[in-house]
C-alpha atoms as a PDB file:
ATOM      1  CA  UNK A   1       6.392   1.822   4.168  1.00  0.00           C
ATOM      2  CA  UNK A   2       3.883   4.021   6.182  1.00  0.00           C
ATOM      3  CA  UNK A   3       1.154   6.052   4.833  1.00  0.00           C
ATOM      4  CA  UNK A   4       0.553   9.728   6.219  1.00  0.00           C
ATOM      5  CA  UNK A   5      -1.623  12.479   5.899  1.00  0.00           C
ATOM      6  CA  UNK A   6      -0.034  15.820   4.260  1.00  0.00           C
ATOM      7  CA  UNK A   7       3.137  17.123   6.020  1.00  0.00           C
ATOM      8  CA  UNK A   8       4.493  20.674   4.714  1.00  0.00           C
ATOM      9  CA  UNK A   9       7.887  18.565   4.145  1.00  0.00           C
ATOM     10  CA  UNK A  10       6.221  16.676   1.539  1.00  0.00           C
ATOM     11  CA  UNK A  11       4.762  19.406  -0.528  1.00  0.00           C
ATOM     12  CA  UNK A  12       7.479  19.628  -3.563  1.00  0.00           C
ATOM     13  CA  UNK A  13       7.773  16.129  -3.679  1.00  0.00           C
ATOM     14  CA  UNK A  14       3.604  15.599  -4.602  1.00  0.00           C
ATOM     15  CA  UNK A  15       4.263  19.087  -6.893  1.00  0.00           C
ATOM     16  CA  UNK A  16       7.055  17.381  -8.906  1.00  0.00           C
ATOM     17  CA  UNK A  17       5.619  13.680  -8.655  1.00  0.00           C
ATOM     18  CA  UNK A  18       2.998  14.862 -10.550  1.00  0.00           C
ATOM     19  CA  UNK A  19       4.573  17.416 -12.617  1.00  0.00           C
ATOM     20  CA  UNK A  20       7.103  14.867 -13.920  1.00  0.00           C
ATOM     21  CA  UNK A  21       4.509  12.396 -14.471  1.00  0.00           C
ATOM     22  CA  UNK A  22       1.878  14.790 -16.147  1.00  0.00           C
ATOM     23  CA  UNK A  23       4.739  16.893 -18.705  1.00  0.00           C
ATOM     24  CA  UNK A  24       6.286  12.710 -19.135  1.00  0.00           C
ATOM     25  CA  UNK A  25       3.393  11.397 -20.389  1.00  0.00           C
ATOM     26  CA  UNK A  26       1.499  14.289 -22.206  1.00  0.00           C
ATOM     27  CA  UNK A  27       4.582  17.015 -22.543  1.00  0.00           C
ATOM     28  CA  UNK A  28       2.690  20.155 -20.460  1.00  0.00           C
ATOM     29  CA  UNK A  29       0.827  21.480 -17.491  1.00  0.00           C
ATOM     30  CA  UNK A  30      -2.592  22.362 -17.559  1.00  0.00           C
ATOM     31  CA  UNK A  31      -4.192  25.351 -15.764  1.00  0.00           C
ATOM     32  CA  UNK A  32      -6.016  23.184 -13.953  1.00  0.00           C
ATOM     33  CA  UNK A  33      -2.665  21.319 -12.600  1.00  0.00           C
ATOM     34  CA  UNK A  34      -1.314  24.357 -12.041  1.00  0.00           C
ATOM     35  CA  UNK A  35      -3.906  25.816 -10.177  1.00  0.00           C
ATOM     36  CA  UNK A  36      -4.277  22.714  -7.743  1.00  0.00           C
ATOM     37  CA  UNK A  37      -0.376  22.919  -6.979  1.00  0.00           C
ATOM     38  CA  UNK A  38      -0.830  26.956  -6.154  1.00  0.00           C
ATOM     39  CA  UNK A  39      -4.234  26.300  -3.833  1.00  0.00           C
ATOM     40  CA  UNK A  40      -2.911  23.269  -2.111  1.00  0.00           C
ATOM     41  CA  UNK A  41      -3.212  25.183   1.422  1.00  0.00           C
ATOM     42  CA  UNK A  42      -6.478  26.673   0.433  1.00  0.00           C
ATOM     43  CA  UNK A  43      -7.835  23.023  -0.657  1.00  0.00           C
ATOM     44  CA  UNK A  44      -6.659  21.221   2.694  1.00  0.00           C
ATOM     45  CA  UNK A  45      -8.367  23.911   4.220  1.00  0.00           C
ATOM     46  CA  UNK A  46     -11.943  23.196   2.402  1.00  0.00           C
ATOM     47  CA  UNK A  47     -11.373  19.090   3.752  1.00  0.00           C
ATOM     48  CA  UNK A  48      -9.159  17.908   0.875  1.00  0.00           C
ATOM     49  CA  UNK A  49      -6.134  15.787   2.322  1.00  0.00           C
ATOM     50  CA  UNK A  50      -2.795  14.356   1.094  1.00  0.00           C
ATOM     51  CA  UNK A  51      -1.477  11.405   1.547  1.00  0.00           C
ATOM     52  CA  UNK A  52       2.109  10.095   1.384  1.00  0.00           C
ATOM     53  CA  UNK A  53       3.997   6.622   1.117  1.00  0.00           C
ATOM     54  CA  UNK A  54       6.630   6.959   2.767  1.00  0.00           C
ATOM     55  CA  UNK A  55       9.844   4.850   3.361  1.00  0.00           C
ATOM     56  CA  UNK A  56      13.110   5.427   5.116  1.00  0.00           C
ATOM     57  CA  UNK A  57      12.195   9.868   5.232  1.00  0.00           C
ATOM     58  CA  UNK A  58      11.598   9.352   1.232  1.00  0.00           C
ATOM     59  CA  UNK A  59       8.347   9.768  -0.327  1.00  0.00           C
ATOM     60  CA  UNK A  60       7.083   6.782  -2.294  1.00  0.00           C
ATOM     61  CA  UNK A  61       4.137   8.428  -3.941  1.00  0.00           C
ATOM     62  CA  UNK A  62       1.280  11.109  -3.063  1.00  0.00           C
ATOM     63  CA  UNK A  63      -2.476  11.154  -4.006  1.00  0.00           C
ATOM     64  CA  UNK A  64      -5.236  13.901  -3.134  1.00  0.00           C
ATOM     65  CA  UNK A  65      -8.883  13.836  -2.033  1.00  0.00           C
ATOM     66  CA  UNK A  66     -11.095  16.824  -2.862  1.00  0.00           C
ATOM     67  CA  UNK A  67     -14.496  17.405  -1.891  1.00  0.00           C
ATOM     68  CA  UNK A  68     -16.534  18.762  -4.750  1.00  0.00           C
ATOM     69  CA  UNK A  69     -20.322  19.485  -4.588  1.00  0.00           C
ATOM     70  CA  UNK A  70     -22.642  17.694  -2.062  1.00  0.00           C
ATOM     71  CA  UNK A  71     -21.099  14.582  -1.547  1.00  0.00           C
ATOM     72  CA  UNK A  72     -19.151  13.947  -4.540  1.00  0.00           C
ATOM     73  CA  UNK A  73     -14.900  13.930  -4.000  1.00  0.00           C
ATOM     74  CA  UNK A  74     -12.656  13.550  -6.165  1.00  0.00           C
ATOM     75  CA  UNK A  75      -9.480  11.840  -6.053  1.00  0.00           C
ATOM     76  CA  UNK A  76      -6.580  13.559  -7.980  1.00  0.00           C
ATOM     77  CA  UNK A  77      -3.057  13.503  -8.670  1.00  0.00           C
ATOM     78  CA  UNK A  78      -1.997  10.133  -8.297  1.00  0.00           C
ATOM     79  CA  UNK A  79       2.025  10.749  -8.459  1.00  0.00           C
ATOM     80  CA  UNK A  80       5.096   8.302  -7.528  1.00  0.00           C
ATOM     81  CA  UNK A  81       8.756   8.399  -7.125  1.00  0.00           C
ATOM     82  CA  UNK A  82      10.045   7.172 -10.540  1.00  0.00           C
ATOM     83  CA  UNK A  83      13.216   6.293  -8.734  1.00  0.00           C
ATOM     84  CA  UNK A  84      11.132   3.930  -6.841  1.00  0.00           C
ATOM     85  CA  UNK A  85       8.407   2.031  -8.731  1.00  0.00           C
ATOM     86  CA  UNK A  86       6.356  -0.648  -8.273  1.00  0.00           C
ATOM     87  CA  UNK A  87       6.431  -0.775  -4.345  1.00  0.00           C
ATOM     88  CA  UNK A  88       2.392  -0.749  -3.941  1.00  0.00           C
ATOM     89  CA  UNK A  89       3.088   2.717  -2.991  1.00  0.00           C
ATOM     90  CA  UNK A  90       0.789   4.404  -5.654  1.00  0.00           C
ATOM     91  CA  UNK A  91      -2.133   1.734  -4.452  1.00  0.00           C
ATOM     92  CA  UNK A  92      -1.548   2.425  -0.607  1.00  0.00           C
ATOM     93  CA  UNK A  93      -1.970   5.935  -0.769  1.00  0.00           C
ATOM     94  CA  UNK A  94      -5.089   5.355  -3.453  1.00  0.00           C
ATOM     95  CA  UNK A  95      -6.753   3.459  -0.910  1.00  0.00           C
ATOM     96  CA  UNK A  96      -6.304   6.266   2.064  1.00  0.00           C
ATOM     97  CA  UNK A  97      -7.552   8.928   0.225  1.00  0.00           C
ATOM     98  CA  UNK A  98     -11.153   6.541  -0.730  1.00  0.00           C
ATOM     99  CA  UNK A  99     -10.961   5.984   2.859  1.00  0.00           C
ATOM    100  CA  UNK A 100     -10.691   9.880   4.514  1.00  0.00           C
ATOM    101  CA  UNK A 101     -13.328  10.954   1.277  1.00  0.00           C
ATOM    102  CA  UNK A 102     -15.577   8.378   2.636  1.00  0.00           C
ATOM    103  CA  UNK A 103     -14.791   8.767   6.546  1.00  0.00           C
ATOM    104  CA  UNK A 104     -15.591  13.018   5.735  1.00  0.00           C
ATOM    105  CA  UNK A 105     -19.154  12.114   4.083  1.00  0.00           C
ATOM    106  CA  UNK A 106     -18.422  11.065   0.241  1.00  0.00           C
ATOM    107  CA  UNK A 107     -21.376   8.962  -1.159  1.00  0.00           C
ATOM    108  CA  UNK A 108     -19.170   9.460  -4.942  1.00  0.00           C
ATOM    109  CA  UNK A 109     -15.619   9.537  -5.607  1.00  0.00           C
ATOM    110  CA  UNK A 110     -14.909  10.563  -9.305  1.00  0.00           C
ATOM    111  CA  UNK A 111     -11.603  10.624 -11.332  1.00  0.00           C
ATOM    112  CA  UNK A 112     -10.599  11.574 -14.389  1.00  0.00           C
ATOM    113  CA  UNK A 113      -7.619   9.940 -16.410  1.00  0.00           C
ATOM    114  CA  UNK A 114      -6.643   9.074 -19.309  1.00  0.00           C
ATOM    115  CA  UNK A 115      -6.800   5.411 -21.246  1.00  0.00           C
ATOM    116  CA  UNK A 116      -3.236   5.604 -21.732  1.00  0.00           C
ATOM    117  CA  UNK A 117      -2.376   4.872 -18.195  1.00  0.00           C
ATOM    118  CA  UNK A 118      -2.954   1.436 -17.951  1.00  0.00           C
ATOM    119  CA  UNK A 119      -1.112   1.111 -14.420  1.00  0.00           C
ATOM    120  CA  UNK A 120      -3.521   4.003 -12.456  1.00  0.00           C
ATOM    121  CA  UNK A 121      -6.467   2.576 -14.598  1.00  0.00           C
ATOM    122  CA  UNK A 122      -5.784  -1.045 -13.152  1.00  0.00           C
ATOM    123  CA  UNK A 123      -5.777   0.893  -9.407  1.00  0.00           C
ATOM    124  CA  UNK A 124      -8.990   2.543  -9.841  1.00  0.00           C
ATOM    125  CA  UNK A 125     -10.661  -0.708 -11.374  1.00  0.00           C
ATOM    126  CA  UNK A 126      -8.911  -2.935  -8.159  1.00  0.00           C
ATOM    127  CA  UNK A 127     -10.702  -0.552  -5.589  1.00  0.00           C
ATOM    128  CA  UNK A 128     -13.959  -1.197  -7.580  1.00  0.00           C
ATOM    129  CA  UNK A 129     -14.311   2.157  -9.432  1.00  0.00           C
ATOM    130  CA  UNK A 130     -16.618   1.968 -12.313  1.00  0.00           C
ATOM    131  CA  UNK A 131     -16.107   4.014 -16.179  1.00  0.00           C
ATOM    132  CA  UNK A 132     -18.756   6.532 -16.861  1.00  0.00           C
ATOM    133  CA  UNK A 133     -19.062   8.544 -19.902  1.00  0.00           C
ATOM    134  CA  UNK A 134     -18.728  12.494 -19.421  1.00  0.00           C
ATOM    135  CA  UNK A 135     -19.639  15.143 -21.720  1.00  0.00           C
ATOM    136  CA  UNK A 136     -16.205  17.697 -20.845  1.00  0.00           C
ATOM    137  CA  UNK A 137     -13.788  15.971 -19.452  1.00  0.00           C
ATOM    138  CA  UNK A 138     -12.227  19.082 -18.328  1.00  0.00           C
ATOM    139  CA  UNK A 139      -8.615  18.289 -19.001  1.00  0.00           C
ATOM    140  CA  UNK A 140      -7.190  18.502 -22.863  1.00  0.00           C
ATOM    141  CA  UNK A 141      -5.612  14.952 -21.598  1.00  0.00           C
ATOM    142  CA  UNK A 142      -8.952  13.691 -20.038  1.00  0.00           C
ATOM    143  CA  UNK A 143     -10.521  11.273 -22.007  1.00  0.00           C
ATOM    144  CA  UNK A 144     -12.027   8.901 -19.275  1.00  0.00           C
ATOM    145  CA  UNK A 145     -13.996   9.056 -16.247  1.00  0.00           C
ATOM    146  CA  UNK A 146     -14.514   6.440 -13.186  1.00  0.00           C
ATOM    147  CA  UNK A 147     -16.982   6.743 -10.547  1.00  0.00           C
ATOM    148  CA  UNK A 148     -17.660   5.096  -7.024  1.00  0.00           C
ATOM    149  CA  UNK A 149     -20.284   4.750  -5.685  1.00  0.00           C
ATOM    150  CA  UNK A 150     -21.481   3.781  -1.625  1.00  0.00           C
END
């Protein structure tokens, strides 16, 4: 497995990673999923990146890293391969995105999730991501918040 930064190839697989995973687990789309997949050029352009897991041409999983304000990124759309699972994939490409948010100026990287998702949750706590409280979590499916901090 090799990790990469966003290839146009790779585009529709981190679209319907996430799409699959997001209408799976909570049955729709937000507009705020929607409008990341439509600005994806226009966010890579601003400093966000994309990384891939890759294996044998096949992509393993796909996670982004957007700058926000000042020096706060976040770190969004954590998506696998459900025909591949549980290959450190989802972890691998976690870790590259802290890494390029960090290596581009981050002093915070946020996320928002959701306390169902006891697999991401367990990433974000292994790279040493703390909970915070929020008062919008701007998703109808957000109802938790982690933070790093340098």
């Amino acid at each position: 497995m090799k990790i990469i930064p966003f290839e146009e190839r790779y585009r529709q697989d981190f679209i319907d990673f996430n799409t699959d995973w997001i209408v799976s687990n909570f049955g729709f789309l937000e507009e705020h999923d929607k409008e990341t997949f439509d600005n994806i050029d226009k966010e890579l352009q601003r400093g966000a990146m994309i990384f891939f897991a890759i294996e044998n041409d096949t992509a393993l999983a796909a996670c982004m890293a957007m700058p926000m304000e000042g020096t706060t990124w976040e770190l969004c759309k954590l998506g696998s391969n459900k025909h591949f699972p549980h290959k450190g994939a989802g972890s691998a490409v976690f870790r590259a995105c802290m890494d390029w948010a960090l290596e581009h100026g981050a002093q915070r990287l946020f996320i928002i999730s959701n306390s169902r998702l006891k697999p991401a949750l367990h990433i974000y706590e292994k790279f040493g991501f703390q909970e915070i409280a929020l008062d919008d979590y701007e998703y109808v499916r957000g109802d938790i918040a982690f933070e790093y901090k340098v």
